[in-house]
Protein backbone atom coordinates (compact mmCIF):
# COMPACT_ATOMS: atom_id res chain seq x y z
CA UNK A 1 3.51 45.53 -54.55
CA UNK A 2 1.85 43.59 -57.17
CA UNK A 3 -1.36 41.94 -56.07
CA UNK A 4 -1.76 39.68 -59.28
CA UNK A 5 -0.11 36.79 -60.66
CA UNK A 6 -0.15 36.26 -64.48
CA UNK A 7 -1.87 33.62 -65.98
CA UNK A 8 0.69 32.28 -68.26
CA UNK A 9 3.11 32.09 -65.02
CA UNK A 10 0.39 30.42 -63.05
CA UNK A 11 -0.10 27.98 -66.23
CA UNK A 12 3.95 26.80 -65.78
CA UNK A 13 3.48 26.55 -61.89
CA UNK A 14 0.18 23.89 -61.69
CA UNK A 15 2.32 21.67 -60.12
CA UNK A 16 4.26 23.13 -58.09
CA UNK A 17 4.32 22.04 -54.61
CA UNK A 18 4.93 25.64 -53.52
CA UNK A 19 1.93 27.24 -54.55
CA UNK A 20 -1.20 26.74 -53.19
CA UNK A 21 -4.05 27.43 -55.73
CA UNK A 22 -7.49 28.29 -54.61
CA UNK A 23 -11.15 28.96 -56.58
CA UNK A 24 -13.68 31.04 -55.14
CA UNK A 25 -16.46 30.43 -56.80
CA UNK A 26 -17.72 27.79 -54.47
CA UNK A 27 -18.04 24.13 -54.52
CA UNK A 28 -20.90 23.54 -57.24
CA UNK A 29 -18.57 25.38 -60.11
CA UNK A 30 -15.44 23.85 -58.84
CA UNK A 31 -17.49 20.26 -59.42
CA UNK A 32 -18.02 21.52 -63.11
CA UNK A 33 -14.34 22.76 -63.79
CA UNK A 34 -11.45 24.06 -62.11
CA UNK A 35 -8.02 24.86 -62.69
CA UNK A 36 -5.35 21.48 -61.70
CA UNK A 37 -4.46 21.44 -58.59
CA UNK A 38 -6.90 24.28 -57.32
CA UNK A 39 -8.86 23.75 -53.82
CA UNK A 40 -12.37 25.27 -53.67
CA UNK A 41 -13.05 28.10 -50.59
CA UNK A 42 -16.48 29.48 -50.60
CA UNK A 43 -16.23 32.99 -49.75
CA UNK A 44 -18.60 32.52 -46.59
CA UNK A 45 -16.22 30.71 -44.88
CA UNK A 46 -14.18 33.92 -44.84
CA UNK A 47 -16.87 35.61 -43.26
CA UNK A 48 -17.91 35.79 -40.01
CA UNK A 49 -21.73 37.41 -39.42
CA UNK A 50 -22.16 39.96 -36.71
CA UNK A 51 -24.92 40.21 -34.31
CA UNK A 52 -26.25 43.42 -36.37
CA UNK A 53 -25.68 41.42 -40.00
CA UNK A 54 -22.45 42.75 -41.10
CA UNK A 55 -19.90 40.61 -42.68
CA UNK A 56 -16.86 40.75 -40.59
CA UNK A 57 -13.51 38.67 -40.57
CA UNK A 58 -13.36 35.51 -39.14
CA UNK A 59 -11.28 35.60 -36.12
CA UNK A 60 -8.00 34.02 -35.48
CA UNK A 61 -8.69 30.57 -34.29
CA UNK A 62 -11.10 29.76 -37.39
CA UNK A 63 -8.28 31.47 -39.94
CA UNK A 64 -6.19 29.39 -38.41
CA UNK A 65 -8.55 25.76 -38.60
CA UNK A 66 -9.18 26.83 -42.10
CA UNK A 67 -6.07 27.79 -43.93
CA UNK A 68 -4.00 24.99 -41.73
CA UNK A 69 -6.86 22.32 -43.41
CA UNK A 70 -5.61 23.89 -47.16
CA UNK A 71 -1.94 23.51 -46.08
CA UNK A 72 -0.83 27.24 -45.84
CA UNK A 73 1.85 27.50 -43.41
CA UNK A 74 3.08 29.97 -40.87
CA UNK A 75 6.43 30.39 -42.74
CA UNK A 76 5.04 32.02 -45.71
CA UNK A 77 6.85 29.89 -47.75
CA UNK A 78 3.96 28.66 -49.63
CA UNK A 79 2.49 31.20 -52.18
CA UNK A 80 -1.32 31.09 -52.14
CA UNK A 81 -2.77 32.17 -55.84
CA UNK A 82 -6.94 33.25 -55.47
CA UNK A 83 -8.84 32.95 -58.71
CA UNK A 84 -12.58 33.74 -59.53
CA UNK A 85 -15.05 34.97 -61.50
CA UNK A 86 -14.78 37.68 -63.60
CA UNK A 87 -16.92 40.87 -62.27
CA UNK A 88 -17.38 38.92 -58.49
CA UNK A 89 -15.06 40.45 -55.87
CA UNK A 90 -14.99 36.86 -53.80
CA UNK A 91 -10.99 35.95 -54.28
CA UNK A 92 -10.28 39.25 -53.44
CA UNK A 93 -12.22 39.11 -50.15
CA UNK A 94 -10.49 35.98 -49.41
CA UNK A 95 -7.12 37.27 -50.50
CA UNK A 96 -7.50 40.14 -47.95
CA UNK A 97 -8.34 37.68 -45.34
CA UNK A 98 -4.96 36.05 -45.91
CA UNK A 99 -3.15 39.41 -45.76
CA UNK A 100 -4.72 40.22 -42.25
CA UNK A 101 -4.09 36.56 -40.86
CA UNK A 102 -0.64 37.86 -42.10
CA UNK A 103 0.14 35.52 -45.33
CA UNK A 104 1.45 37.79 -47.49
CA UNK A 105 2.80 35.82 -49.88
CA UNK A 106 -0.68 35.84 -51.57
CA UNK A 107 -1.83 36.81 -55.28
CA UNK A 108 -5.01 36.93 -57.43
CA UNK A 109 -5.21 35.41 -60.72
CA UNK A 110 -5.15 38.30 -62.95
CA UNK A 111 -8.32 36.80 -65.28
CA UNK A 112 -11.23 35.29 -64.41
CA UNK A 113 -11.72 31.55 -64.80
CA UNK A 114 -13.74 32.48 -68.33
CA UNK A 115 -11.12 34.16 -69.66
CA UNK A 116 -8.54 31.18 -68.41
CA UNK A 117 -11.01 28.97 -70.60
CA UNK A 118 -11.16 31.67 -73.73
CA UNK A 119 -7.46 31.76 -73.83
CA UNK A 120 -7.27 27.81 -74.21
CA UNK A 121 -5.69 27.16 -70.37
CA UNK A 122 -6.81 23.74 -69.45
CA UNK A 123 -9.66 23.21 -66.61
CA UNK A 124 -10.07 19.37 -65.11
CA UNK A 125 -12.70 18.20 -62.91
CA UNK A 126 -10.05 15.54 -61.06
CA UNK A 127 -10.38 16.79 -57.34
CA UNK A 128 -6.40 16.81 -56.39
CA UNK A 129 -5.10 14.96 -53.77
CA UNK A 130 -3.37 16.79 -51.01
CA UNK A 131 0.05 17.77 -52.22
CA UNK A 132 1.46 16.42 -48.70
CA UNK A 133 0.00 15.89 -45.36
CA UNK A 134 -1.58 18.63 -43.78
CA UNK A 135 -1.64 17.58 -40.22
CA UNK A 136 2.01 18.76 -40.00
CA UNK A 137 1.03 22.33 -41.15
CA UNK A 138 -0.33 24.50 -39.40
CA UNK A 139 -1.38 28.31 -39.96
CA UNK A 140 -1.18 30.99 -36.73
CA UNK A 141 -2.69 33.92 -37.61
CA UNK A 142 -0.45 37.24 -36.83
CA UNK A 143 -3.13 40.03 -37.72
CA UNK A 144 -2.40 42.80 -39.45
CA UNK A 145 -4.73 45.16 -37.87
CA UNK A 146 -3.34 48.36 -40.19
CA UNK A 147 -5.15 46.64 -42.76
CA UNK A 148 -8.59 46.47 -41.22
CA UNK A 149 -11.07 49.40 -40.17
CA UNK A 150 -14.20 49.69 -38.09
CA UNK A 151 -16.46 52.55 -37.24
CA UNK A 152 -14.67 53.63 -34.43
CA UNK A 153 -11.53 54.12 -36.69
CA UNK A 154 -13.67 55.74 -39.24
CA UNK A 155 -15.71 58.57 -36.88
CA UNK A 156 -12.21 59.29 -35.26
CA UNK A 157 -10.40 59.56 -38.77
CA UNK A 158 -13.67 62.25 -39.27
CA UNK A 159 -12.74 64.65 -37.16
CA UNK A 160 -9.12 64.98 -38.53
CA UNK A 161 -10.12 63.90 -41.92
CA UNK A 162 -7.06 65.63 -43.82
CA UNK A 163 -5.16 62.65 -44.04
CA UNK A 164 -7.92 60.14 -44.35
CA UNK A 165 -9.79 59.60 -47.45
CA UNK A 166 -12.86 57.34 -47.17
CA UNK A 167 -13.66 55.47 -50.14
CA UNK A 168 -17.26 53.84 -51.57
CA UNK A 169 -16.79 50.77 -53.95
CA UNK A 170 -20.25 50.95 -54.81
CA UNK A 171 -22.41 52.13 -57.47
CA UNK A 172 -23.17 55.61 -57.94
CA UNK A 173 -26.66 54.61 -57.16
CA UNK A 174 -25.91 53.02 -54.00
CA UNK A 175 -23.79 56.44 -53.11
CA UNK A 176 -26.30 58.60 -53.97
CA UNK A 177 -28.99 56.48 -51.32
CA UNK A 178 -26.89 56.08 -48.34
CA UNK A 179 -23.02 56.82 -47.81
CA UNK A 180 -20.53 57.26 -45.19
CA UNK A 181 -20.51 61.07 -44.83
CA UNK A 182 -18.07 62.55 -46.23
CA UNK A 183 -16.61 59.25 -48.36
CA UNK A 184 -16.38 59.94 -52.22
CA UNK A 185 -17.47 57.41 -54.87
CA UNK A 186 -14.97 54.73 -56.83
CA UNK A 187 -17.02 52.00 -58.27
CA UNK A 188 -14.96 48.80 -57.61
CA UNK A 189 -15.85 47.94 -61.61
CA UNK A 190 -13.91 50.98 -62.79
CA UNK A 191 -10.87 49.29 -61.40
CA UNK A 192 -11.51 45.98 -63.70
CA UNK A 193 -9.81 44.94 -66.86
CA UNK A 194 -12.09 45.54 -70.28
CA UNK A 195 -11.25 41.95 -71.37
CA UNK A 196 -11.76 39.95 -68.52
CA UNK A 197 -8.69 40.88 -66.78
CA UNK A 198 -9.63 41.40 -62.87
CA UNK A 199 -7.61 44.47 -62.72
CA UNK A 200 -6.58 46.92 -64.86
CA UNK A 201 -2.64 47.38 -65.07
CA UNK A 202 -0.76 48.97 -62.01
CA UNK A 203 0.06 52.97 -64.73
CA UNK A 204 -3.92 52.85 -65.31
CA UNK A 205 -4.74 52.23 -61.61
CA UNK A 206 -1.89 55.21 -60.64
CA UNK A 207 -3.11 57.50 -62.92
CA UNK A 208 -7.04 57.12 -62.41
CA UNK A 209 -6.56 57.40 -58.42
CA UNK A 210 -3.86 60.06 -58.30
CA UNK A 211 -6.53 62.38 -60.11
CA UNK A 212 -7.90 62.45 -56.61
CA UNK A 213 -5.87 61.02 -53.94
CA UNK A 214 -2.48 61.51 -52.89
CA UNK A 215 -0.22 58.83 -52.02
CA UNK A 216 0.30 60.18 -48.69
CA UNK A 217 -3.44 59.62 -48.01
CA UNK A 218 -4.73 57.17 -45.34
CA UNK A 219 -7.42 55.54 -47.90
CA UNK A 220 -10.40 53.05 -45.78
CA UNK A 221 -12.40 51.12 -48.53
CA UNK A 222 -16.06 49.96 -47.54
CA UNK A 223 -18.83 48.87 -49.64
CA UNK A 224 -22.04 46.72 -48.64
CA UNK A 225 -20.84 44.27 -47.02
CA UNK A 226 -16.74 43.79 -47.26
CA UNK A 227 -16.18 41.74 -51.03
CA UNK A 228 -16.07 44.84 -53.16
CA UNK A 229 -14.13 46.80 -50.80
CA UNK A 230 -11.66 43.97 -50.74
CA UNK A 231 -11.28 44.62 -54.48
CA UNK A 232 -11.18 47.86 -54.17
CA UNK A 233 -8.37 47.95 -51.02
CA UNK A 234 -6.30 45.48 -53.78
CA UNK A 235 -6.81 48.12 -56.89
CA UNK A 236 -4.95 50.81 -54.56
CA UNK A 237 -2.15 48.35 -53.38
CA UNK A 238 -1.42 47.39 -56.83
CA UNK A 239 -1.58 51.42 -57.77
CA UNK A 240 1.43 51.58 -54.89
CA UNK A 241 -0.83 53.02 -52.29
CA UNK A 242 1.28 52.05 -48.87
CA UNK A 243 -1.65 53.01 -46.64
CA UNK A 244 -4.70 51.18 -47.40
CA UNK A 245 -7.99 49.85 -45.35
CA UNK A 246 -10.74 47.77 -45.49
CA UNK A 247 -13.66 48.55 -43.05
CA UNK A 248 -15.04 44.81 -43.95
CA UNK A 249 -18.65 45.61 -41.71
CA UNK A 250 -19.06 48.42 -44.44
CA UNK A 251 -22.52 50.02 -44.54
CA UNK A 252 -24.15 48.04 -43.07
CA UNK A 253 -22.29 47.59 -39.81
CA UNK A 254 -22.39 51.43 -39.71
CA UNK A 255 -25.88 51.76 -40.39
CA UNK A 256 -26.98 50.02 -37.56
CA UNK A 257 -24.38 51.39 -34.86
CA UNK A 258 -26.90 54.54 -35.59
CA UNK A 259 -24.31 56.63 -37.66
CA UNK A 260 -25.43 59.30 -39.71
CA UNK A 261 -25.81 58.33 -42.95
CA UNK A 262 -26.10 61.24 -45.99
């Protein structure tokens, strides 16, 4: 499964009625420049905050509000392309949103909006019109709860770990103050392109994660707060890992449920 689109492709599909392009970055940088056609989504409207200050999914009747209001469809018929900033993990957060309101048919730009610049791929500051009424579409969620982890999952998953491996997208720093016992450490950065490129090819992906993990590992990503284990859950799926998680309330959701933390 290959979680990015290529520029170039992206470049001869701007006008397409069939693809749906979205920027991350939030509204004040879309003002400045965006790529034609593109609709802005600020990653906190992704994110619904918990009682204890995690950052958890938004639930079905605001996936559906939202997505309906950018014209995504049920049908899937509509491909949705993400793009962002280079070294910021907010498309791929909202990407994974749209795979567990079950819209697969969803890709991340495989640069950064820089790098679309560098490489001499035109921005505009026109704000598009709608490419047809929206009050005929309309998005119901189907979640894909495989996809999605909490810290029940994760504590029963602990005591038959064999099959489960629990990954931190953090820094090594991060790790080494407080961790998920038991989880190992794989920086969502080592997973980036050297050039911009928001993901390093699917062969460099396979080979750096099969040094540790098996294929026929359960993997559950988590992070601080959900974004970089979003990345992170992406870097596996385009690696060909089948069985991936995010546990989007991350540390801090497990912090304060009173887990042990080592």
């Amino acid at each position: 499964m290959m979680v990015t689109v290529d520029s170039k492709w992206l470049l001869s599909h701007l006008d397409d009625p069939d693809i749906i392009i979205i920027d991350a970055r939030g509204d004040m940088p879309y003002r400045f420049g965006h790529v034609k056609n593109a609709f802005p989504l600020d990653v906190e409207r992704v994110i619904s905050l918990a009682d204890n200050g995690a950052n958890l999914v938004i639930d079905a009747p605001t996936a559906e509000k939202l997505f309906s209001g950018l014209g995504i469809g049920t049908d899937g018929s509509k491909m949705v392309v993400v793009y962002g900033k280079y070294m910021d993990p907010s498309a791929a957060r909202i990407v994974w949103t749209l795979m567990y309101h079950g819209h697969q048919n969803v890709k991340m730009l495989d640069v950064g909006l820089n790098e679309w610049q560098k490489a001499g791929l035109p921005v505009t500051r026109q704000i598009p019109n709608q490419k047809q009424s929206n009050e005929n579409v309309h998005f119901k969620s189907n979640i894909h709860s495989t996809i999605r982890a909490d810290a029940d999952m994760i504590n029963a998953k602990q005591q038959n770990h064999s099959s489960t491996v629990i990954v931190d997208a953090r820094t090594p720093i991060e790790h080494m103050q407080a961790k998920i016992p038991g989880s190992i450490l794989d920086n969502w950065e080592e997973g980036l392109g050297p050039n911009g490129e928001m993901m390093k090819s699917k062969e460099e992906l396979e080979r750096d994660f099969e040094k540790r993990i098996s294929k026929d590992k359960q993997v559950i990503c988590y992070c601080h707060s959900g974004a970089r284990a979003s990345h992170k859950y992406l870097q596996f799926k385009q690696a060909g890992y089948e069985n991936v998680g995010v546990y989007d309330g991350s540390i801090i959701d497990w912090a304060q449920r009173r887990n042990p933390i080592r």
